[in-house]
N, C-alpha and C. Protein backbone atom coordinates (compact mmCIF):
# COMPACT_ATOMS: atom_id res chain seq x y z
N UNK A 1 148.37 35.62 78.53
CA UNK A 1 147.68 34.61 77.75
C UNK A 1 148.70 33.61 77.22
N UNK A 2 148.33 32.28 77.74
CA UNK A 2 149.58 31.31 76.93
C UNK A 2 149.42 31.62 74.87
N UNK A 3 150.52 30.75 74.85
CA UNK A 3 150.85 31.00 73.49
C UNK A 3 150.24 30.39 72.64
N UNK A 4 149.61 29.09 73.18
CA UNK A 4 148.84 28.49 72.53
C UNK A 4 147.71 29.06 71.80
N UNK A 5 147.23 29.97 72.70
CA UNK A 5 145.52 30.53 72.70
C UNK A 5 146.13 31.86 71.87
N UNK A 6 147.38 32.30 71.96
CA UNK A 6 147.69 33.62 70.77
C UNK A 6 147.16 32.95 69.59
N UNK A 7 147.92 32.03 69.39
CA UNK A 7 147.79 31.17 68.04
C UNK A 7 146.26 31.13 67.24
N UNK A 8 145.74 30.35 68.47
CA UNK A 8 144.17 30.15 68.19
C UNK A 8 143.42 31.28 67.83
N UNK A 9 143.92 32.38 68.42
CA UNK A 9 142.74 33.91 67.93
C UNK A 9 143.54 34.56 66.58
N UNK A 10 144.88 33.97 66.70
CA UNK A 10 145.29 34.66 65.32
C UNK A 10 144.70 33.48 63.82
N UNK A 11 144.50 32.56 63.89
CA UNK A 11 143.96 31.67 63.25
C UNK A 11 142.47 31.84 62.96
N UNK A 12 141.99 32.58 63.95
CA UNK A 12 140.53 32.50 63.61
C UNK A 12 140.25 34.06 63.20
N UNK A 13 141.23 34.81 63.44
CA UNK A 13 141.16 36.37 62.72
C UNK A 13 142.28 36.06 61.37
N UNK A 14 143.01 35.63 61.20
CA UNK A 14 143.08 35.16 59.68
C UNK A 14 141.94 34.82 58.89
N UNK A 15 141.33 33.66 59.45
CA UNK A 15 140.35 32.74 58.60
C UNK A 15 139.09 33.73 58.43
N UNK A 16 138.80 34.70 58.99
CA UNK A 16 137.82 35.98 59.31
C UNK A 16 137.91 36.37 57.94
N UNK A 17 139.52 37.18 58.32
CA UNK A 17 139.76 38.30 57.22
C UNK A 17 139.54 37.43 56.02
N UNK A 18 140.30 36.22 55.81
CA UNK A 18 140.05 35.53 54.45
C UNK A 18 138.85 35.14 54.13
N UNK A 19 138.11 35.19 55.07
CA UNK A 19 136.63 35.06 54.22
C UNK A 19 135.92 36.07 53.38
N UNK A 20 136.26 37.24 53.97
CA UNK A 20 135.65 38.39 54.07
C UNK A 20 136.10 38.80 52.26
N UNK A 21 137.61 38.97 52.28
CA UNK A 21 138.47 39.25 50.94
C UNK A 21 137.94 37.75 50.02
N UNK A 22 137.96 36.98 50.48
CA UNK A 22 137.52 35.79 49.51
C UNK A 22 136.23 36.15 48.71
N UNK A 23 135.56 36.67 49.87
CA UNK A 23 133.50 36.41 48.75
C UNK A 23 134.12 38.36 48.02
N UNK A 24 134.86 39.12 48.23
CA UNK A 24 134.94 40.48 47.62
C UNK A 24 135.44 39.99 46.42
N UNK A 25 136.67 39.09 46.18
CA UNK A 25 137.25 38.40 45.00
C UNK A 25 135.91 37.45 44.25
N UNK A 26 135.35 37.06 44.89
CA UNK A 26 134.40 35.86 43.95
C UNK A 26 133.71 36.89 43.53
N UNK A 27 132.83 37.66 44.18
CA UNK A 27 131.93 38.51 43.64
C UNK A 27 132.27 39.88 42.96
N UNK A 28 133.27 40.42 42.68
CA UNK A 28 134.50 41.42 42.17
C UNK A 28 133.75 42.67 42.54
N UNK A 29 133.64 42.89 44.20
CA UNK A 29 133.16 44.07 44.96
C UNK A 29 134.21 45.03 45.88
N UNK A 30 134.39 45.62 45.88
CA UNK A 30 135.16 46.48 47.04
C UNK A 30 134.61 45.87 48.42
N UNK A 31 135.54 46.24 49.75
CA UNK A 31 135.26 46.11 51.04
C UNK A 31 133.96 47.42 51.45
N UNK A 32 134.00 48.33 50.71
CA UNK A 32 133.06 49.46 50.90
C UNK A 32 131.54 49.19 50.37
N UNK A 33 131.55 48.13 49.24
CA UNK A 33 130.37 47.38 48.63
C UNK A 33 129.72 46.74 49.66
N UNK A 34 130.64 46.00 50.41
CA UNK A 34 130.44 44.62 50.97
C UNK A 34 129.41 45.59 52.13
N UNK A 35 130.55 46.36 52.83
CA UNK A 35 129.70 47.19 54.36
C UNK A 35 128.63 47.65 53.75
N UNK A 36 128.28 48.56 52.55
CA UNK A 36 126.99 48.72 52.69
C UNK A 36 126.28 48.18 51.92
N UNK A 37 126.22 47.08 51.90
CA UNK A 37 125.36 45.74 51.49
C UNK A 37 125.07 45.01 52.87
N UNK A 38 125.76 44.81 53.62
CA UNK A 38 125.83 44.23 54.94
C UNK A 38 125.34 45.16 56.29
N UNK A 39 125.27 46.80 55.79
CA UNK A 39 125.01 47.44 56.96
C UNK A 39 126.11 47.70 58.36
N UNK A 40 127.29 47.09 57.64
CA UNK A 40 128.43 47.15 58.70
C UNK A 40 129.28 48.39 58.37
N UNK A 41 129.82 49.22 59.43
CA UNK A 41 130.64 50.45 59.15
C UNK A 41 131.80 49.39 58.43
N UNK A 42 132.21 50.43 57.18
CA UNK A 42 133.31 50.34 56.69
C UNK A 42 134.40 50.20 57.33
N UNK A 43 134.99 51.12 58.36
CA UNK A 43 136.08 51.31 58.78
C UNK A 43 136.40 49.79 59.79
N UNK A 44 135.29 49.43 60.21
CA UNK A 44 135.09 48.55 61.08
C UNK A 44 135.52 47.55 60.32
N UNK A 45 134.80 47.28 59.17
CA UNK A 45 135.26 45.74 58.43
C UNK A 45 136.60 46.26 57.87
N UNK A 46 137.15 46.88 57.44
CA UNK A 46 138.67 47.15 57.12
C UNK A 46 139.49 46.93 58.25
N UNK A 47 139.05 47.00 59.42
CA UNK A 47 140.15 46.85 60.83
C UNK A 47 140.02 45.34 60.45
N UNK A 48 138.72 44.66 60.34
CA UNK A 48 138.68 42.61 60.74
C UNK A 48 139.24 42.21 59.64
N UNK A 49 139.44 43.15 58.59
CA UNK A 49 140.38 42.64 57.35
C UNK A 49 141.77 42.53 57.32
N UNK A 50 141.99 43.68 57.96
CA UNK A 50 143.30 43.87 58.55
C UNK A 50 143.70 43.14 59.82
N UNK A 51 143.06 42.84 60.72
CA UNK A 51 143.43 42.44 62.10
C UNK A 51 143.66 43.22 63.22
N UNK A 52 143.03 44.11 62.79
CA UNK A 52 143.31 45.36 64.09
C UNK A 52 142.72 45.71 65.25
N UNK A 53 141.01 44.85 64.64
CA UNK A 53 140.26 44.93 65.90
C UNK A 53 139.38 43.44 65.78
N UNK A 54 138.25 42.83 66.92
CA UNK A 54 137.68 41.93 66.12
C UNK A 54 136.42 42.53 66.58
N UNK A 55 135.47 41.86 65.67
CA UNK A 55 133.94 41.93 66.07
C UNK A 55 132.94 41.66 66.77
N UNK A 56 132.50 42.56 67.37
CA UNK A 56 131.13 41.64 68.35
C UNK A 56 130.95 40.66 67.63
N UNK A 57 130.14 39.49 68.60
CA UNK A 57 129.39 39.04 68.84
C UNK A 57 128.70 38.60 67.25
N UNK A 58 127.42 39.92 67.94
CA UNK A 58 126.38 39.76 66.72
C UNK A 58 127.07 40.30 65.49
N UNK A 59 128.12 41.44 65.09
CA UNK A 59 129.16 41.38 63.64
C UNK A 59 129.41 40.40 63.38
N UNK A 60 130.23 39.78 64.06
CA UNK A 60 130.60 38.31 63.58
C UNK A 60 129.38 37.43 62.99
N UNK A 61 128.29 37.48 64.03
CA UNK A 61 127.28 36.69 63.06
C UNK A 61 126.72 36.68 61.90
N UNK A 62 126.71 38.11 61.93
CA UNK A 62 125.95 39.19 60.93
C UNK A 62 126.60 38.88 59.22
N UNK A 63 128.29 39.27 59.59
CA UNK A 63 128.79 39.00 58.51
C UNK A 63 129.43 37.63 58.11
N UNK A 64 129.42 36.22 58.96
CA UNK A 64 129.51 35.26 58.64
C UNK A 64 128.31 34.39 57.53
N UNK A 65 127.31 35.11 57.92
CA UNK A 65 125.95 34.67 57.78
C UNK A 65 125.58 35.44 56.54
N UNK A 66 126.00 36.18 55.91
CA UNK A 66 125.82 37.04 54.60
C UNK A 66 126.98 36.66 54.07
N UNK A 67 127.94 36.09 54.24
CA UNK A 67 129.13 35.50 53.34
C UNK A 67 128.75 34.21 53.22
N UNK A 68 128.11 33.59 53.97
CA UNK A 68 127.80 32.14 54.21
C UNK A 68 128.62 31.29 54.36
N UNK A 69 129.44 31.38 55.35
CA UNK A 69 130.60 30.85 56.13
C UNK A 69 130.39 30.38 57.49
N UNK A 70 130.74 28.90 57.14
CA UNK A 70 129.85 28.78 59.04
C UNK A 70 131.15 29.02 59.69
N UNK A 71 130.15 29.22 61.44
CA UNK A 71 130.98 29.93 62.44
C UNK A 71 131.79 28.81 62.65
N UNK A 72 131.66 27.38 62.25
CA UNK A 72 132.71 25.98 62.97
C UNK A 72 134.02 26.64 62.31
N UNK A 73 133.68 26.63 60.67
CA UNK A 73 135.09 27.10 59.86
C UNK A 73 135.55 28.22 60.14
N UNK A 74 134.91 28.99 60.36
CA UNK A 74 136.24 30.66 61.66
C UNK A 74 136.63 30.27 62.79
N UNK A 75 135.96 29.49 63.49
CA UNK A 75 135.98 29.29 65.23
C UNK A 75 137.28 28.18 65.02
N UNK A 76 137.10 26.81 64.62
CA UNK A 76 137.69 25.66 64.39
C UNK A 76 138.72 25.02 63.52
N UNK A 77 138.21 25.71 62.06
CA UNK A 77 138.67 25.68 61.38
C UNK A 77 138.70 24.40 60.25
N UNK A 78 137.28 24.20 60.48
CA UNK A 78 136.94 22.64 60.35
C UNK A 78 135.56 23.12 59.57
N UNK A 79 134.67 21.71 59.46
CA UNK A 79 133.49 21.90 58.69
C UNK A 79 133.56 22.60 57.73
N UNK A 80 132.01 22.76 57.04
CA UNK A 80 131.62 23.56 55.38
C UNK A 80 131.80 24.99 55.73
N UNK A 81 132.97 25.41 54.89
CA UNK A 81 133.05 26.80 55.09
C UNK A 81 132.32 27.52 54.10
């Protein structure tokens, strides 16, 4: 994979994880609150927090869309995040 496109998926699994820790700080919840409020395995959102794994598809939607973070500002890094 060129280096360019490393960049690009590490940028958009940064901007992930920081969303994720961002609405836990606004709303003063644990990552274990968040999954079962969201219905997402714990262990699972601790890896996209960390960077260890990323999420389907529909995860990604799932939990962009209950943080209320549009997908332009993870994907792009642009628009209303």
């Amino acid at each position: 994979m060129p280096s360019y496109k490393k960049e690009r998926y590490k940028d958009i699994e940064e901007r992930f994880s920081e969303a994720i820790l961002s609405y836990c700080n606004r709303k003063d919840i644990s990552i274990k609150t968040l999954s079962l409020a969201m219905d997402v395995d714990y262990n699972s959102l601790q890896n996209y927090v960390n960077k260890r794994t990323e999420p389907t598809i529909s995860t990604f939607a799932k939990v962009i869309r209950y943080l209320g973070v549009s997908a332009d500002y993870i994907i792009n890094g642009g628009g209303k995040r």
